[in-house]
C-alpha atoms as a PDB file:
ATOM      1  CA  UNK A   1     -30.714  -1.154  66.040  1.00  0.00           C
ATOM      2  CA  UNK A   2     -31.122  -1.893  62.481  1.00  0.00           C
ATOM      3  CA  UNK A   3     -29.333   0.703  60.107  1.00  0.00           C
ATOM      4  CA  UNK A   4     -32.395   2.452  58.250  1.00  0.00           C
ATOM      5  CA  UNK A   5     -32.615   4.621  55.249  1.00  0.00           C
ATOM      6  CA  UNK A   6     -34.944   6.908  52.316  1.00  0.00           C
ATOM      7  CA  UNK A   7     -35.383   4.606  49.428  1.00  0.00           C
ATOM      8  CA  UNK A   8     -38.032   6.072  46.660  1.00  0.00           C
ATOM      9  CA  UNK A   9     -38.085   3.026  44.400  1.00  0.00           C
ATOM     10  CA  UNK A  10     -36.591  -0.656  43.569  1.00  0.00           C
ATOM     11  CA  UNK A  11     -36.239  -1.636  40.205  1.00  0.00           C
ATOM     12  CA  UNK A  12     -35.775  -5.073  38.721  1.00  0.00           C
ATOM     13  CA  UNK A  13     -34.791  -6.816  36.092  1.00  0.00           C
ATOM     14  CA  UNK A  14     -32.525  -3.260  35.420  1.00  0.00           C
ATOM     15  CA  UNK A  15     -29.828  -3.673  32.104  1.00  0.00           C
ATOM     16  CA  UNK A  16     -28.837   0.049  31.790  1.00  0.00           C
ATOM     17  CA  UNK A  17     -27.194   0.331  35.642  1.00  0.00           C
ATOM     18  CA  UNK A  18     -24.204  -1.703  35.311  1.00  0.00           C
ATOM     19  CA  UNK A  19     -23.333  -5.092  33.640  1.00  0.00           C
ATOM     20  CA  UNK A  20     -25.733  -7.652  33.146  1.00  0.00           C
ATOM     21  CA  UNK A  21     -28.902  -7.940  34.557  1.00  0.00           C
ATOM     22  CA  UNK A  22     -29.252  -6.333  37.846  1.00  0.00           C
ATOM     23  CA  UNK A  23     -31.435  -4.878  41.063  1.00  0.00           C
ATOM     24  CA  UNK A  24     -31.476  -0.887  41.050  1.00  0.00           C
ATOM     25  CA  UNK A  25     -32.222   0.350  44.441  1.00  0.00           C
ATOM     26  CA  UNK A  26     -32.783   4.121  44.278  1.00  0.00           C
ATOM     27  CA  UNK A  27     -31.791   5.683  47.282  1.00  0.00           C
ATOM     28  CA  UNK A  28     -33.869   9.391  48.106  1.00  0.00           C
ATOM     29  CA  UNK A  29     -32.058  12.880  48.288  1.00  0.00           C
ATOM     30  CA  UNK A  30     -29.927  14.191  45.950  1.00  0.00           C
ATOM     31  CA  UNK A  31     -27.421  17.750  45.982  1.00  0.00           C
ATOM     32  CA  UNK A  32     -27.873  18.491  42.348  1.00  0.00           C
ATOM     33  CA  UNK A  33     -30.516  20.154  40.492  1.00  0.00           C
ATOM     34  CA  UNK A  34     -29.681  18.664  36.882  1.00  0.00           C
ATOM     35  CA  UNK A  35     -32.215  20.596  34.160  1.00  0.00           C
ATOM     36  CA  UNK A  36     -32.443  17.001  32.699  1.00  0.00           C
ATOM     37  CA  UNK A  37     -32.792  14.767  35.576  1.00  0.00           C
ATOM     38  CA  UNK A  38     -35.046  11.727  35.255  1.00  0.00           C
ATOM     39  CA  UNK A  39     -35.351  11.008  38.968  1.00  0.00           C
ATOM     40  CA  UNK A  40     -36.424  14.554  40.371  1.00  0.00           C
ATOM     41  CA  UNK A  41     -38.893  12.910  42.844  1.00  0.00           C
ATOM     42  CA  UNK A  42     -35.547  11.736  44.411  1.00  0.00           C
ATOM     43  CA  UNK A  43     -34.317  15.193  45.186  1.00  0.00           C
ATOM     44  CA  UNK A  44     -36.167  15.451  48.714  1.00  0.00           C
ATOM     45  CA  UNK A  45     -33.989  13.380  51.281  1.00  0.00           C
ATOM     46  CA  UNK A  46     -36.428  12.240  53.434  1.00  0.00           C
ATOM     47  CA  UNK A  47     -40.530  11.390  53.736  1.00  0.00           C
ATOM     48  CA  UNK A  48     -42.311  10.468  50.991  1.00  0.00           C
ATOM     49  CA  UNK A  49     -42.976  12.847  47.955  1.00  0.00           C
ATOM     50  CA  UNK A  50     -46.692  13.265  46.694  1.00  0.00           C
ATOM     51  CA  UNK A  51     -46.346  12.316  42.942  1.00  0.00           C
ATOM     52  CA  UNK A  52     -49.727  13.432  40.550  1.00  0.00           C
ATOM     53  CA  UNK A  53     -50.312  11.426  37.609  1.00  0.00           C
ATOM     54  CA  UNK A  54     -53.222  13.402  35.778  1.00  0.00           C
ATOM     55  CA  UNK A  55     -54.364  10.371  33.163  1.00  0.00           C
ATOM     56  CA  UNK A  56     -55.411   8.061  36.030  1.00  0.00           C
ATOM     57  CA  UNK A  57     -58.002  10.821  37.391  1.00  0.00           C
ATOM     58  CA  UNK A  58     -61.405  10.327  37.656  1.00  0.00           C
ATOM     59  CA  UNK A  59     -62.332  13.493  39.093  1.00  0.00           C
ATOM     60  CA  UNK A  60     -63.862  12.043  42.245  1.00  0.00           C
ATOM     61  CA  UNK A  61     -62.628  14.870  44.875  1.00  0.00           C
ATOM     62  CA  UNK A  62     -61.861  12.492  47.469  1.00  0.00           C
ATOM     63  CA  UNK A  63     -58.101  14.146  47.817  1.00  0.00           C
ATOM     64  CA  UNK A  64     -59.935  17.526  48.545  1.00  0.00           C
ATOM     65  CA  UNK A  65     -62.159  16.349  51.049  1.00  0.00           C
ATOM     66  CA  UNK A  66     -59.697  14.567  53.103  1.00  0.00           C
ATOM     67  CA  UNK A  67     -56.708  17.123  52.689  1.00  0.00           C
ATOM     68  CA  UNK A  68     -56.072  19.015  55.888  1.00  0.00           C
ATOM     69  CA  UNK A  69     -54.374  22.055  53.950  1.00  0.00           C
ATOM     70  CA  UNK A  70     -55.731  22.595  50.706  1.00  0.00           C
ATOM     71  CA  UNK A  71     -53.366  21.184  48.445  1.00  0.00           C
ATOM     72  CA  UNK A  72     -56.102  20.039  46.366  1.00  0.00           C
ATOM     73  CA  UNK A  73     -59.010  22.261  44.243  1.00  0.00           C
ATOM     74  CA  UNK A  74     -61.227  21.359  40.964  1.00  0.00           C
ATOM     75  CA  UNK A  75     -61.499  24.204  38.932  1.00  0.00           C
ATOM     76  CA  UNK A  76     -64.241  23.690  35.913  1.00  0.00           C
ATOM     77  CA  UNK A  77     -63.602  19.901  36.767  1.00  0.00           C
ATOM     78  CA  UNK A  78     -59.939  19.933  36.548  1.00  0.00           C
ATOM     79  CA  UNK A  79     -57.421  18.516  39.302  1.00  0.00           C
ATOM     80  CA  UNK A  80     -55.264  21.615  40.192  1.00  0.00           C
ATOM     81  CA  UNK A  81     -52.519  21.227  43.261  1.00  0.00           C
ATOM     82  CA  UNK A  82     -50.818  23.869  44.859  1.00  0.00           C
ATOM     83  CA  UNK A  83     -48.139  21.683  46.153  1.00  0.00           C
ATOM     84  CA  UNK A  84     -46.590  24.489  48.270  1.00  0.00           C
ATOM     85  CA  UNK A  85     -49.060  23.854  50.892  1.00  0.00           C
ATOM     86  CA  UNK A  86     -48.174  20.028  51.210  1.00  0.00           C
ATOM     87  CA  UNK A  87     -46.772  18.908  54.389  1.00  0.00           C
ATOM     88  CA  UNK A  88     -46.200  14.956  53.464  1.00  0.00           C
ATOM     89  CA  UNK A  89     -49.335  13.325  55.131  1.00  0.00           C
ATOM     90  CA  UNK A  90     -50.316  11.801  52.411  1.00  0.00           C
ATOM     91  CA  UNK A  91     -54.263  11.453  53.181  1.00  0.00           C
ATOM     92  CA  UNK A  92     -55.180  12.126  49.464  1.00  0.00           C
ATOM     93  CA  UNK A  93     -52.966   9.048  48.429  1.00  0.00           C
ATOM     94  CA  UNK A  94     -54.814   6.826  51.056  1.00  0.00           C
ATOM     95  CA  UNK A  95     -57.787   8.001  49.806  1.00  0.00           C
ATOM     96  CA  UNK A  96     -57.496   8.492  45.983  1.00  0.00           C
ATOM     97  CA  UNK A  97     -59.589   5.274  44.846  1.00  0.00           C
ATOM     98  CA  UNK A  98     -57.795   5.689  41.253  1.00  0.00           C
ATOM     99  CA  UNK A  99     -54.204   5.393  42.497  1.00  0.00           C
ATOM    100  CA  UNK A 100     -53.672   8.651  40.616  1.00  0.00           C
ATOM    101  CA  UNK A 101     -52.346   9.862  43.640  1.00  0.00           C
ATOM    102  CA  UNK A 102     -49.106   8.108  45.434  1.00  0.00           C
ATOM    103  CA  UNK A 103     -46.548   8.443  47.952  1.00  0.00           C
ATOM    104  CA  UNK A 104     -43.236   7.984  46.658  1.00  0.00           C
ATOM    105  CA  UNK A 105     -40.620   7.378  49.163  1.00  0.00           C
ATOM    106  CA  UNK A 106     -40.326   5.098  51.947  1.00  0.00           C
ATOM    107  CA  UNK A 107     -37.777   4.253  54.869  1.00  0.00           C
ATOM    108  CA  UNK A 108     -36.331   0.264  54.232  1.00  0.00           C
ATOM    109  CA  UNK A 109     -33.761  -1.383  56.575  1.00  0.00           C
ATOM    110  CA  UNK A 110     -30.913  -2.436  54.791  1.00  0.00           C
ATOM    111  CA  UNK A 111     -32.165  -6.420  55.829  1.00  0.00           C
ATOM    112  CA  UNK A 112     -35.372  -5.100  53.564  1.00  0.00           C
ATOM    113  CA  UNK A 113     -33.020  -3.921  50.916  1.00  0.00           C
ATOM    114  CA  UNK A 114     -31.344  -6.744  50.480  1.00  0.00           C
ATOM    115  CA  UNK A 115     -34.351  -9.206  50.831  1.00  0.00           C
ATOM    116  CA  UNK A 116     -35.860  -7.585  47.999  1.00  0.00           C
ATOM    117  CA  UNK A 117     -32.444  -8.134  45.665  1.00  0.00           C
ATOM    118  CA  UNK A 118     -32.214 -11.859  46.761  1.00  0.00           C
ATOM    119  CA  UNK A 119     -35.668 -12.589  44.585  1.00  0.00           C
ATOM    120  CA  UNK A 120     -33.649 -11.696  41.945  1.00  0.00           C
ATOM    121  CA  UNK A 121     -30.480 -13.270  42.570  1.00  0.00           C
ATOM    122  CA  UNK A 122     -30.948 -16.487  40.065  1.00  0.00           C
ATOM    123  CA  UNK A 123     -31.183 -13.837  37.045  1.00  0.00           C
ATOM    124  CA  UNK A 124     -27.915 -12.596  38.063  1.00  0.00           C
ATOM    125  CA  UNK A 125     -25.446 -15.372  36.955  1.00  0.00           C
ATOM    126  CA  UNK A 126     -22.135 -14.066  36.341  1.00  0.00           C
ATOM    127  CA  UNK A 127     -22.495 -10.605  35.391  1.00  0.00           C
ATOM    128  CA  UNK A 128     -25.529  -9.094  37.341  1.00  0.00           C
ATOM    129  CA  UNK A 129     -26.402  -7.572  40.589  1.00  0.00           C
ATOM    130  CA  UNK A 130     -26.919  -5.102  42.891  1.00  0.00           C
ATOM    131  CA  UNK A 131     -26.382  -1.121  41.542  1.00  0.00           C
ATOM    132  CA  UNK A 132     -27.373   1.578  44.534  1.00  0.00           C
ATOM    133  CA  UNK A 133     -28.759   4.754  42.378  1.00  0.00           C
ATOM    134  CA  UNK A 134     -30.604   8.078  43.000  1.00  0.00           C
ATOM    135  CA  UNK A 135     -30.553  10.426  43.837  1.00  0.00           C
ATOM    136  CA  UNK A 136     -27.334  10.225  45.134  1.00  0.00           C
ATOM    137  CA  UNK A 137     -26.960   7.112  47.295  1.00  0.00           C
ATOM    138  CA  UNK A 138     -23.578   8.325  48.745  1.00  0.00           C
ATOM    139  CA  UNK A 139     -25.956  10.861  50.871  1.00  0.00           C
ATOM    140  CA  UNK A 140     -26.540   7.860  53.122  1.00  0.00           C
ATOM    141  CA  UNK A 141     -23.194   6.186  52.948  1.00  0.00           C
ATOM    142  CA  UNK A 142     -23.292   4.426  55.825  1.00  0.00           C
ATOM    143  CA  UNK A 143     -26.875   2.977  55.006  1.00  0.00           C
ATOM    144  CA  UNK A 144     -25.690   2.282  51.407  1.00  0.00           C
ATOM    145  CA  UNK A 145     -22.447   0.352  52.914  1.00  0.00           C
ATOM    146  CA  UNK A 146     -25.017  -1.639  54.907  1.00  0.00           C
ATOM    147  CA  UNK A 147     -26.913  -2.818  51.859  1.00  0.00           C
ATOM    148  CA  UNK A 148     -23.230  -3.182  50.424  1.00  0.00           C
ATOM    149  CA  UNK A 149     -22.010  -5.298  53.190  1.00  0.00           C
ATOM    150  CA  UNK A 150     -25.000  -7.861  53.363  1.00  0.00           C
ATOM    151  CA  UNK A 151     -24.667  -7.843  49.053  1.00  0.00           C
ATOM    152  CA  UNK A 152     -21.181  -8.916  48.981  1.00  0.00           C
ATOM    153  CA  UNK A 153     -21.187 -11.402  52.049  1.00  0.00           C
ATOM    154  CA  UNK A 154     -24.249 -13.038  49.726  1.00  0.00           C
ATOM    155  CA  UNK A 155     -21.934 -13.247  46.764  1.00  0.00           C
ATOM    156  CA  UNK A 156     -24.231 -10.221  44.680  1.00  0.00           C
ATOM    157  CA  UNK A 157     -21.835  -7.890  42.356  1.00  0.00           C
ATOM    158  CA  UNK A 158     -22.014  -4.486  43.475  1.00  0.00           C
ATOM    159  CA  UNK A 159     -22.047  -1.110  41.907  1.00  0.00           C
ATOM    160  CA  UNK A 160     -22.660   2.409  42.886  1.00  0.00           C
ATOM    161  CA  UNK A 161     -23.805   5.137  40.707  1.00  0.00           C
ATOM    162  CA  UNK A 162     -22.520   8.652  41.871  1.00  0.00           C
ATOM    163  CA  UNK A 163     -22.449  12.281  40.829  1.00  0.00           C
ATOM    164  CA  UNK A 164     -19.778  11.974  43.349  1.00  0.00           C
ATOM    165  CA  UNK A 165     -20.810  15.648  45.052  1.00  0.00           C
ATOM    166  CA  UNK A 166     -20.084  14.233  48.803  1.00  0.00           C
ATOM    167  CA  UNK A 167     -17.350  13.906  51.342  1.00  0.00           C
ATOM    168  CA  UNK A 168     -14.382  12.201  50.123  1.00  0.00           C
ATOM    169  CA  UNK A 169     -15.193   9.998  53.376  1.00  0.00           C
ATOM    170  CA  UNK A 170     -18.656   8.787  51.506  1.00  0.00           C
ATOM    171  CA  UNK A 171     -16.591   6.942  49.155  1.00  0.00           C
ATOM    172  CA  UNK A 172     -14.209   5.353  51.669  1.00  0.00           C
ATOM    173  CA  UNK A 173     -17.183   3.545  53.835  1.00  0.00           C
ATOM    174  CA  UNK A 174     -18.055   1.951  50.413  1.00  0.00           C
ATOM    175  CA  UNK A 175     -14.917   1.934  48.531  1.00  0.00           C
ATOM    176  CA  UNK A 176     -13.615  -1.843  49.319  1.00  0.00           C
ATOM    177  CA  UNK A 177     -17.656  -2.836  49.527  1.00  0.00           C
ATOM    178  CA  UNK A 178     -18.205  -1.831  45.713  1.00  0.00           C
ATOM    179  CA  UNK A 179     -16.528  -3.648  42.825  1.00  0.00           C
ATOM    180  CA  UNK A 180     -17.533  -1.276  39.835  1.00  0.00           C
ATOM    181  CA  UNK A 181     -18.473   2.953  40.186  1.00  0.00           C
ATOM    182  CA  UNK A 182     -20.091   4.431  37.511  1.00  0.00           C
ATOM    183  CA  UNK A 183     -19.130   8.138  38.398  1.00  0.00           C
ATOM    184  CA  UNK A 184     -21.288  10.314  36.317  1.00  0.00           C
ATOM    185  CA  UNK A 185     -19.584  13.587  34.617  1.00  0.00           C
ATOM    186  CA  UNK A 186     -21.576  16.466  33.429  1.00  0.00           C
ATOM    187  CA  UNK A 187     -20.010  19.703  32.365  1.00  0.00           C
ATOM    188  CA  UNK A 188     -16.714  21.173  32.132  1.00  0.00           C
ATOM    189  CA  UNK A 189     -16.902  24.495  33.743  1.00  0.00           C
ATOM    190  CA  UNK A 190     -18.240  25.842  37.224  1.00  0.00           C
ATOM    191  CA  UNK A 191     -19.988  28.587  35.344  1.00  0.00           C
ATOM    192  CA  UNK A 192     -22.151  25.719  33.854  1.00  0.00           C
ATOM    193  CA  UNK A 193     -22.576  23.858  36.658  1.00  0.00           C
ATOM    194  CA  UNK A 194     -24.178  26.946  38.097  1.00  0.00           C
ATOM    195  CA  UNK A 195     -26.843  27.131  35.879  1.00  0.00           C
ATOM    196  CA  UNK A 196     -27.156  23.820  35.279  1.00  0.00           C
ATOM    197  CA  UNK A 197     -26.790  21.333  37.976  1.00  0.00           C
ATOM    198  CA  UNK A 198     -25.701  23.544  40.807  1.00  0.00           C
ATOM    199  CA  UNK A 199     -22.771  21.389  42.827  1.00  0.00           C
ATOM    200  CA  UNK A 200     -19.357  22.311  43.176  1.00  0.00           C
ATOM    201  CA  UNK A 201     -16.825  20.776  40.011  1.00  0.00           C
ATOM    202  CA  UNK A 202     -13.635  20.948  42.355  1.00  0.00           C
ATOM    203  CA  UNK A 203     -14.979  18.454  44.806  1.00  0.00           C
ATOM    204  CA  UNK A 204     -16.494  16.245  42.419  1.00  0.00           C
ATOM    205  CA  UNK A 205     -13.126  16.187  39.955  1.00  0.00           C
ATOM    206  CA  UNK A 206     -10.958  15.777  43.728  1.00  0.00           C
ATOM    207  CA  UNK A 207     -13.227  12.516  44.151  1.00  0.00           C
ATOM    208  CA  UNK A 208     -12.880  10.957  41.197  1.00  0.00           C
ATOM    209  CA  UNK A 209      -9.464  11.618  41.012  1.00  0.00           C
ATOM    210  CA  UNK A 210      -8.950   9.832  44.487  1.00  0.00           C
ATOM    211  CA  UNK A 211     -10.882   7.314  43.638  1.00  0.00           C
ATOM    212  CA  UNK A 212      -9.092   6.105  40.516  1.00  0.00           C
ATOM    213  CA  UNK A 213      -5.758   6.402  42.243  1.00  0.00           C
ATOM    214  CA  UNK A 214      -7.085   4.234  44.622  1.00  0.00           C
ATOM    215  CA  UNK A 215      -7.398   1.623  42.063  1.00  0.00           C
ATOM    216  CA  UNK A 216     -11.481   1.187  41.906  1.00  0.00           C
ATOM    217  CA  UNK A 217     -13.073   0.126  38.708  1.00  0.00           C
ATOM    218  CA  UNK A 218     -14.841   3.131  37.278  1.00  0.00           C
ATOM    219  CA  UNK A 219     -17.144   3.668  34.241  1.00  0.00           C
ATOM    220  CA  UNK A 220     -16.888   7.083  33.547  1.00  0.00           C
ATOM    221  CA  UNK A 221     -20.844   7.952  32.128  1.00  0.00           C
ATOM    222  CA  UNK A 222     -21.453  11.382  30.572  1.00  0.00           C
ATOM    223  CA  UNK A 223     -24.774  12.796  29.906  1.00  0.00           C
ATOM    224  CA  UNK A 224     -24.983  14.362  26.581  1.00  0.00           C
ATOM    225  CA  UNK A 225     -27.828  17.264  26.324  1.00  0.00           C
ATOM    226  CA  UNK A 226     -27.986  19.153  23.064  1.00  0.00           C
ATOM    227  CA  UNK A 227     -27.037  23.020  23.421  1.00  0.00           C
ATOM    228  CA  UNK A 228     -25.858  22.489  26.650  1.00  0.00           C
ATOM    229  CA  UNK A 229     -22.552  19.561  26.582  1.00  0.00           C
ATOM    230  CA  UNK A 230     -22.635  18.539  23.002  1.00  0.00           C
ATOM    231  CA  UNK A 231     -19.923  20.867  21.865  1.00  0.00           C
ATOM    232  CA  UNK A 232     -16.230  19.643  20.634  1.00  0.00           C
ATOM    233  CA  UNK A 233     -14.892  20.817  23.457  1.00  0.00           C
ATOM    234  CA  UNK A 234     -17.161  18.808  26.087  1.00  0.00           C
ATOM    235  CA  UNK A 235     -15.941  15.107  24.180  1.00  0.00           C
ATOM    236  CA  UNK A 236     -12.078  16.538  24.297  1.00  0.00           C
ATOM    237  CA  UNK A 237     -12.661  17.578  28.227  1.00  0.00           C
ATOM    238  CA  UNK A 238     -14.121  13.737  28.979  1.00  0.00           C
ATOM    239  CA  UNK A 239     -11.172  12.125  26.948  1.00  0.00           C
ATOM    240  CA  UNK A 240      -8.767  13.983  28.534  1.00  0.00           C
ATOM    241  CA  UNK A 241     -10.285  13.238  32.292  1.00  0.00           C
ATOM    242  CA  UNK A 242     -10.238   9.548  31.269  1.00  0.00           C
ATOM    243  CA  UNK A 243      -7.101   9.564  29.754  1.00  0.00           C
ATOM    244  CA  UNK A 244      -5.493  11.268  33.070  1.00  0.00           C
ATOM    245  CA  UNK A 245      -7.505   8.761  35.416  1.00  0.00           C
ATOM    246  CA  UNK A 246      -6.979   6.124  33.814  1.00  0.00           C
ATOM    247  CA  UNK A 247     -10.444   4.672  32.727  1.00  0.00           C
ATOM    248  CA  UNK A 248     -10.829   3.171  29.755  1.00  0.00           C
ATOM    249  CA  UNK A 249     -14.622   3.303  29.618  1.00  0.00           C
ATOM    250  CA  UNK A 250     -16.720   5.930  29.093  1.00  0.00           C
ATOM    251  CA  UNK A 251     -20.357   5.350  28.244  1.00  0.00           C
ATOM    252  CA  UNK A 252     -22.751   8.297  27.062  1.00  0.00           C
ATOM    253  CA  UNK A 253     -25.968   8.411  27.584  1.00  0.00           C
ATOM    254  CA  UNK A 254     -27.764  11.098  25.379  1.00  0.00           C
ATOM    255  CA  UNK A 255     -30.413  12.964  26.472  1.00  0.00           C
ATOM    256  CA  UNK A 256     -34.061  11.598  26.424  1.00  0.00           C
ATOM    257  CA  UNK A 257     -37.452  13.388  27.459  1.00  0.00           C
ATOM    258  CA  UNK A 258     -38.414  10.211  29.081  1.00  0.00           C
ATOM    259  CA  UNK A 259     -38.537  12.276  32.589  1.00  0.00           C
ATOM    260  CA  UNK A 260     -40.081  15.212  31.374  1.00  0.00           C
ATOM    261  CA  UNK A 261     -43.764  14.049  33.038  1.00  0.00           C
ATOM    262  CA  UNK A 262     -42.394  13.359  36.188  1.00  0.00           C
ATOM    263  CA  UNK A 263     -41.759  16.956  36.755  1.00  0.00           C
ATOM    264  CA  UNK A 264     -44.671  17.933  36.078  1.00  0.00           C
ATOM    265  CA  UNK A 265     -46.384  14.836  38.523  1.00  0.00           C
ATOM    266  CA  UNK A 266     -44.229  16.192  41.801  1.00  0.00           C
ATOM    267  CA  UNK A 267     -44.957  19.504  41.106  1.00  0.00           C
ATOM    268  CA  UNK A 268     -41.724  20.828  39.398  1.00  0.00           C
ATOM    269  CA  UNK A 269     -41.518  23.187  36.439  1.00  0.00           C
ATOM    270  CA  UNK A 270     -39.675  21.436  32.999  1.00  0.00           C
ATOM    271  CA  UNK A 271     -36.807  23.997  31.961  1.00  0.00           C
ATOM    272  CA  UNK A 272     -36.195  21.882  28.853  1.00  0.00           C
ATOM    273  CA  UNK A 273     -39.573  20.892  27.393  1.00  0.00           C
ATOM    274  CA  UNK A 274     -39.541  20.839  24.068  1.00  0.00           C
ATOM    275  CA  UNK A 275     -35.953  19.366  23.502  1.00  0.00           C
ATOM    276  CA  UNK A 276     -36.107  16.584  21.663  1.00  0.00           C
ATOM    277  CA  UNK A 277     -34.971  13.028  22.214  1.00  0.00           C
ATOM    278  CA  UNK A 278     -31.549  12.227  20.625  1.00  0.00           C
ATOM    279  CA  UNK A 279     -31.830   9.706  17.840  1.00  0.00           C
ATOM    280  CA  UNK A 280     -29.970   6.721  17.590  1.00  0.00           C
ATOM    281  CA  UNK A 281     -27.794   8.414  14.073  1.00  0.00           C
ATOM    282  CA  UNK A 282     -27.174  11.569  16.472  1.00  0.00           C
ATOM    283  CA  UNK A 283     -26.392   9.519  19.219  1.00  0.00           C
ATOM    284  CA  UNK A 284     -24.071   7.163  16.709  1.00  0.00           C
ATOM    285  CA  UNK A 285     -22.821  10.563  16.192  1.00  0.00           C
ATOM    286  CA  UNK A 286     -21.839  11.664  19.400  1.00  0.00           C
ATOM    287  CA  UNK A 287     -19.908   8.140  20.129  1.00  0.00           C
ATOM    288  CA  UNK A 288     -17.679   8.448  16.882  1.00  0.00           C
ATOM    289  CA  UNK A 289     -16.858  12.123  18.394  1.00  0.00           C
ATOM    290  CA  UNK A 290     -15.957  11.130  21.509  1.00  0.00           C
ATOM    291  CA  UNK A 291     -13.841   7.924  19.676  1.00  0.00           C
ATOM    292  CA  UNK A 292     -12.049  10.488  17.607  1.00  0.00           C
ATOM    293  CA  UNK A 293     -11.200  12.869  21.052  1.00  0.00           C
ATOM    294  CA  UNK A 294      -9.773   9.844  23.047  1.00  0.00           C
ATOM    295  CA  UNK A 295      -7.461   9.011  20.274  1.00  0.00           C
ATOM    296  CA  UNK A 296      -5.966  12.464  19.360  1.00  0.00           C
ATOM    297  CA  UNK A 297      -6.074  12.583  23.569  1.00  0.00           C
ATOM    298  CA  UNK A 298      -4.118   9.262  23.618  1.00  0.00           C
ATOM    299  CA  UNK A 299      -1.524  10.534  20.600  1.00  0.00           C
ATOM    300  CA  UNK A 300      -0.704  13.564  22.981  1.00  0.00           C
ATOM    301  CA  UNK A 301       0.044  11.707  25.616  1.00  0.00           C
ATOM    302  CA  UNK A 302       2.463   9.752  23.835  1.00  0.00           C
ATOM    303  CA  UNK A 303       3.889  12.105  22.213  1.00  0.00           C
ATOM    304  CA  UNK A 304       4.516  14.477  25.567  1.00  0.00           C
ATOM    305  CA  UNK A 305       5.777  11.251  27.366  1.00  0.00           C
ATOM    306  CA  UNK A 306       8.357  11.085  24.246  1.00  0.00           C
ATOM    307  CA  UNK A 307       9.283  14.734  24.348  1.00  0.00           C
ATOM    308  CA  UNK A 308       9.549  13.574  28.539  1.00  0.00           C
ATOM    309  CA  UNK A 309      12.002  10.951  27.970  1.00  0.00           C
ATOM    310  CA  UNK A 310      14.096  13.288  25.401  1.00  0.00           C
ATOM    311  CA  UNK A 311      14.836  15.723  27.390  1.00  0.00           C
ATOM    312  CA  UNK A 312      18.214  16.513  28.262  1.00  0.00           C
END
């Protein structure tokens, strides 16, 4: 039997997922409950997820008709959805003529996974490839080391993208299948994560920890939200983490409201509407910070590896 998993989209032509131009394959469910997140349609782990997008409405009321439990009402001629009572059939997608409704979400054998990223393969040339995103793909880690398997016996770069909140035995089905991780790391304390992500930090720091001493390439990637992670503190925390792993890149990504509509389109409330895009200078900003941590964080190390060698 074919190995079978939730994917919720497939994105090509992707530059922001690894090196060079590659094939993002978002893979459904995720643990985490970021305030930020971009993806939240991928949260749900399995069946598709009924995704609103009010400015392609035309008010036509074929949803209500056809919906079996009153998800859908037009009060004064506006679309209102009480999403509670949706139960994933998805008759008000089939029969939305304005494609203002959709089903997001789909289950792909890994053959259909990777038949997809071979239509892309010329763009790849040396850099490129395949990256497995979220969600968190590790959820399905034996479906992701599928896709993994057929990429790498094709000659396709791989890379996975992980919060890394799973078993330590997610990473070892993929470990030898992946040739670059790009292990996200969001806030120093548990207390935070609490209120921010949920997740637990010990499991996630025991993972990455594991995985560098195991000798993977990892790109350490920090989201940067203002009032949240932008204080000194958070850029000394990620150069110290790097600088006791061992990885030498970290990239930042500061925070954008480019997901903000989705929530609202599955259904979710936004806890941070309102909060602005980061600029370019205050993003400039936040690099030169976190340049200015790693080498004060490098200087200590030397300098406790002298005091080491000193010692009597």
């Amino acid at each position: 039997m074919a190995e079978t998993g939730n994917i919720f989209s497939i994105q090509r032509f992707s530059i922001h997922d690894g090196p060079g131009i590659r094939t993002s394959i978002f893979f459904q469910g995720c643990p985490l409950r970021c305030a930020w997140c971009h993806n939240p349609e991928s949260w749900q782990a399995a069946g598709p997820v009924l995704q609103f997008l009010k400015a392609e409405c035309i008010g036509c009321m074929a949803c209500g008709k056809v919906c079996p439990n009153g998800v859908h009402r037009f009060e004064n001629g506006v679309h209102v959805m009480d999403k509670s009572r949706c139960t994933g059939c998805m008759a008000c997608a089939d029969a939305c003529p304005a494609d203002a409704l959709r089903a997001l979400g789909r289950r792909m054998s890994a053959e259909q996974v990777l038949e997809e990223a071979l239509r892309d393969a010329p763009y790849y040339k040396e850099e490129g490839g395949v990256t497995l995103s979220g969600g968190e793909p590790l959820l399905q880690a034996k479906f992701a080391a599928k896709v993994l398997e057929g990429c790498k016996k094709a000659g396709i770069s791989t890379c996975v993208e992980t919060a890394g909140f799973v078993p330590w035995e997610a990473f070892e089905r993929v470990r030898e299948l992946t040739d670059l991780f790009l292990f996200d790391y969001k806030l120093d304390s548990q207390e935070q994560m609490d209120r921010c992500t949920g997740g637990n930090r010990e499991t996630i720091l025991d993972n990455l920890k594991k995985l560098a001493a195991s000798g993977a390439a990892i790109v350490l990637r920090c989201p940067i939200v203002p009032g949240i992670n932008d204080a000194d503190g958070h850029f000394s925390a990620i150069a110290a983490l790097a600088e006791e792993c061992g990885i030498s890149e970290v990239e930042l990504m500061p925070y954008h409201s480019w997901g903000e509509p989705k929530w609202e389109q599955v259904g979710r409330p936004y806890g941070l509407s309102g909060l602005k895009t980061v600029s370019e200078e205050e993003a400039a900003a936040y690099r030169a910070r976190l340049n200015r941590a790693m080498e004060l964080e490098q200087k200590r190390r030397k300098q406790r590896k002298t005091e080491e060698e000193w010692k009597p």
